[in-house]
Protein backbone atom coordinates (compact mmCIF):
# COMPACT_ATOMS: atom_id res chain seq x y z
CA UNK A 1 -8.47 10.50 22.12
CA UNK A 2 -5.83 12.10 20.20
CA UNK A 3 -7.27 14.20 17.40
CA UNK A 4 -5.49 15.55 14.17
CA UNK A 5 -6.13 19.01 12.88
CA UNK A 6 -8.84 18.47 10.07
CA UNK A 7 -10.91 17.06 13.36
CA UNK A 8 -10.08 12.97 12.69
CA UNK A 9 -9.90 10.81 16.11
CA UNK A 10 -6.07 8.92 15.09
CA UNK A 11 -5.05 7.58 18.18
CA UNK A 12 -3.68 4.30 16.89
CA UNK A 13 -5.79 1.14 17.31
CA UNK A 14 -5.03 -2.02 19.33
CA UNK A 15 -3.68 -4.97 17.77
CA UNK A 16 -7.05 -7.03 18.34
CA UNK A 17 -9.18 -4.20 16.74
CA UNK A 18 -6.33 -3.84 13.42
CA UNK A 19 -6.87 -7.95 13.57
CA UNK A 20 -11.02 -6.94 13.49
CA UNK A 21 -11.07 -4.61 10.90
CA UNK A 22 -8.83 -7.02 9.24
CA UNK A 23 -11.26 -9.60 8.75
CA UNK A 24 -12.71 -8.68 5.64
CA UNK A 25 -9.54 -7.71 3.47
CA UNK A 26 -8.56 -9.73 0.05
CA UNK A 27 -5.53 -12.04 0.43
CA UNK A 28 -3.65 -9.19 -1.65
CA UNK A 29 -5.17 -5.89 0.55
CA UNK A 30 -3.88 -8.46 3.66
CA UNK A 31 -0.63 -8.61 1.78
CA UNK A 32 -0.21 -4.51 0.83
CA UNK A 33 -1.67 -3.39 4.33
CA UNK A 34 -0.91 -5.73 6.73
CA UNK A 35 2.48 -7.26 5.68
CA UNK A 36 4.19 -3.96 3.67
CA UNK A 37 4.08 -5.57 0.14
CA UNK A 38 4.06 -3.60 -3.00
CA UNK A 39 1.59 -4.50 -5.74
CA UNK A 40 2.54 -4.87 -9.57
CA UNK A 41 2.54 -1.66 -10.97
CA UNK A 42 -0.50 -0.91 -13.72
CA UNK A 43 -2.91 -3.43 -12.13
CA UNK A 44 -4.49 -1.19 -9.38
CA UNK A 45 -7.80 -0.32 -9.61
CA UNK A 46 -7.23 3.23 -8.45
CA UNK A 47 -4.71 4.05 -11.08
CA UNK A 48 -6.89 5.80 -13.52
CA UNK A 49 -9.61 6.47 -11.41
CA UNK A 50 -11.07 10.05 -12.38
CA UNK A 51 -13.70 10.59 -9.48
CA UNK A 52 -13.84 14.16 -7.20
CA UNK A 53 -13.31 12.61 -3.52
CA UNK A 54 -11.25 11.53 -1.07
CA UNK A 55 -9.48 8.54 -0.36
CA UNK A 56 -9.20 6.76 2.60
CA UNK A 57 -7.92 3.98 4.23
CA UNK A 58 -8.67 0.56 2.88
CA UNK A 59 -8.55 -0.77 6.29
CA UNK A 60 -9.84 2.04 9.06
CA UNK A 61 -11.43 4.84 6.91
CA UNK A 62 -8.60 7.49 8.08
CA UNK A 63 -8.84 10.32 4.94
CA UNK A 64 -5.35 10.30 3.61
CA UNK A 65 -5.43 12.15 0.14
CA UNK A 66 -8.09 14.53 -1.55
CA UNK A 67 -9.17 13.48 -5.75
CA UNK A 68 -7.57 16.96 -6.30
CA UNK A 69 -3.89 16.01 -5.11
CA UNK A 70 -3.69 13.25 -7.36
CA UNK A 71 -1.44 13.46 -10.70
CA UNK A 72 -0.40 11.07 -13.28
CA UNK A 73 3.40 10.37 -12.52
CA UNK A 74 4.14 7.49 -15.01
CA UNK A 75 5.20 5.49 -12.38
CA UNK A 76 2.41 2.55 -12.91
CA UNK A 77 0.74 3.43 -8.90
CA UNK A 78 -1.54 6.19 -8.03
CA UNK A 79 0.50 9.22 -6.87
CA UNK A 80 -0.35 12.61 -4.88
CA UNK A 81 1.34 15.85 -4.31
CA UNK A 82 0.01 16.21 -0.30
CA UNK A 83 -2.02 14.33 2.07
CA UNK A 84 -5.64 15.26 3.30
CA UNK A 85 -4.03 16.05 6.27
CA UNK A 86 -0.17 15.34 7.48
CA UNK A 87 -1.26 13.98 11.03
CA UNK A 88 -3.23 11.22 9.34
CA UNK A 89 0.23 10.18 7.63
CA UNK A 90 3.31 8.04 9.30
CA UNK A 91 6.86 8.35 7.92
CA UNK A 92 9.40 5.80 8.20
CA UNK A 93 12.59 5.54 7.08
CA UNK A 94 12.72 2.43 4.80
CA UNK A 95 16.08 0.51 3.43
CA UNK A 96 14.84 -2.60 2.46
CA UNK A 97 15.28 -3.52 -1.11
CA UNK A 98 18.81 -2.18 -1.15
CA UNK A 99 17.58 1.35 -1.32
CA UNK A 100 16.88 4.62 0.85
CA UNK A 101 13.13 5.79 0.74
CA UNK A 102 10.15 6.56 2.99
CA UNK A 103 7.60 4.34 3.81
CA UNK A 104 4.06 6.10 4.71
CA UNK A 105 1.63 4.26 6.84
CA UNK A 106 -1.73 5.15 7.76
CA UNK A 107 -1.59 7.06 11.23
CA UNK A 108 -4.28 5.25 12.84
CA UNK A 109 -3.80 1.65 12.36
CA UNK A 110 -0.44 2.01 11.37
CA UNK A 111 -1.20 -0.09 7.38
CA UNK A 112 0.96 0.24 4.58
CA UNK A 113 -0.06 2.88 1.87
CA UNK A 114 3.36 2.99 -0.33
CA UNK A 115 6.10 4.83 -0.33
CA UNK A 116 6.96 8.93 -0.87
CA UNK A 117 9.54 10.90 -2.78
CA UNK A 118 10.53 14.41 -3.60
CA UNK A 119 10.12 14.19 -7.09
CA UNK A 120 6.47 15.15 -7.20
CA UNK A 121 4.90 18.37 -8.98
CA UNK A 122 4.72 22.60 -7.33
CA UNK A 123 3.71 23.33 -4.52
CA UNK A 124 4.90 20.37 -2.60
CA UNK A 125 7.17 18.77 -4.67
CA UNK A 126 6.19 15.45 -3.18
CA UNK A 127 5.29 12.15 -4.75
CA UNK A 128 3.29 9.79 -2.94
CA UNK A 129 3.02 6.74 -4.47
CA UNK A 130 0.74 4.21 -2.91
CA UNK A 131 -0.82 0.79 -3.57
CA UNK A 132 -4.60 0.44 -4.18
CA UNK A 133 -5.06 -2.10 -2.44
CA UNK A 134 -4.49 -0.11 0.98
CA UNK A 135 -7.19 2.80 -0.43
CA UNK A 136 -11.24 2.83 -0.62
CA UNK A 137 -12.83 6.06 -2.35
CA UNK A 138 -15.08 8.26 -0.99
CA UNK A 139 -16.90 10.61 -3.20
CA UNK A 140 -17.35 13.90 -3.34
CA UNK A 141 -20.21 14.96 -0.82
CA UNK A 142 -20.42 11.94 0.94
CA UNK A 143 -19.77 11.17 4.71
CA UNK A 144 -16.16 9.96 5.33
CA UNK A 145 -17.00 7.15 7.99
CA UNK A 146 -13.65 5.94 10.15
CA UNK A 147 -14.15 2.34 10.52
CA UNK A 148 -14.52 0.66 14.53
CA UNK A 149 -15.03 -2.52 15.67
């Protein structure tokens, strides 16, 4: 078991237990997660979503950002200075779309969140701009529960 700082098991699940979990995602979350896409920006349900918590994976539960690291960046998608905890975050180098950006994936079972910049607010000066459909809310006070087969 390979655990990250903040005390999270992220060794990275098998294919066959991704394909599990899987199982119950929308046609668009199976789309965003599982296959990279992007959703519209201004149509995710997390975009204006106010509540003290922590999200998480859509897929395996993983915490990736605390309520308090999320800002309003104009861009359309939810967006957060830093991540609950950098070992639950992957970062690729992406140039598809004929640009240069980075790609962040959930550590663990290796979905699709979005995309991060360095155009974000103090202290980090980070953006991290990710799709809804790859997050699930947690709120304040309540268990975070990682997701198994």
């Amino acid at each position: 078991m390979s655990q990250s700082p903040s005390g999270f098991d992220v060794t990275p699940l098998t294919d066959d237990e991704v394909a599990q979990l899987a199982t119950d995602l929308s046609p668009e979350e199976r789309h965003v997660v599982l296959h990279h896409g992007t959703e519209r920006p201004g149509c995710g349900v997390f975009l204006d979503n106010k509540r003290a918590g922590v999200y998480t994976c859509r897929l395996c539960g993983l915490p990736l950002f605390r309520s308090n690291a999320k800002f309003e960046s104009g861009t359309g998608w939810p967006s957060f200075f830093a991540p609950f905890d950098k070992d639950h975050i992957t970062y690729l180098e992406d140039e598809s779309h004929g640009m240069r950006r980075v790609e962040i994936r959930c550590r663990r079972c290796d979905g699709h969140l979005g995309h991060v910049f360095p155009d974000g607010p103090p202290p980090t000066r980070q953006r991290s701009r990710l799709n809804s459909a790859s997050l699930s809310v947690v709120d304040e006070g309540t268990p975070i529960v990682i997701r198994t087969t």
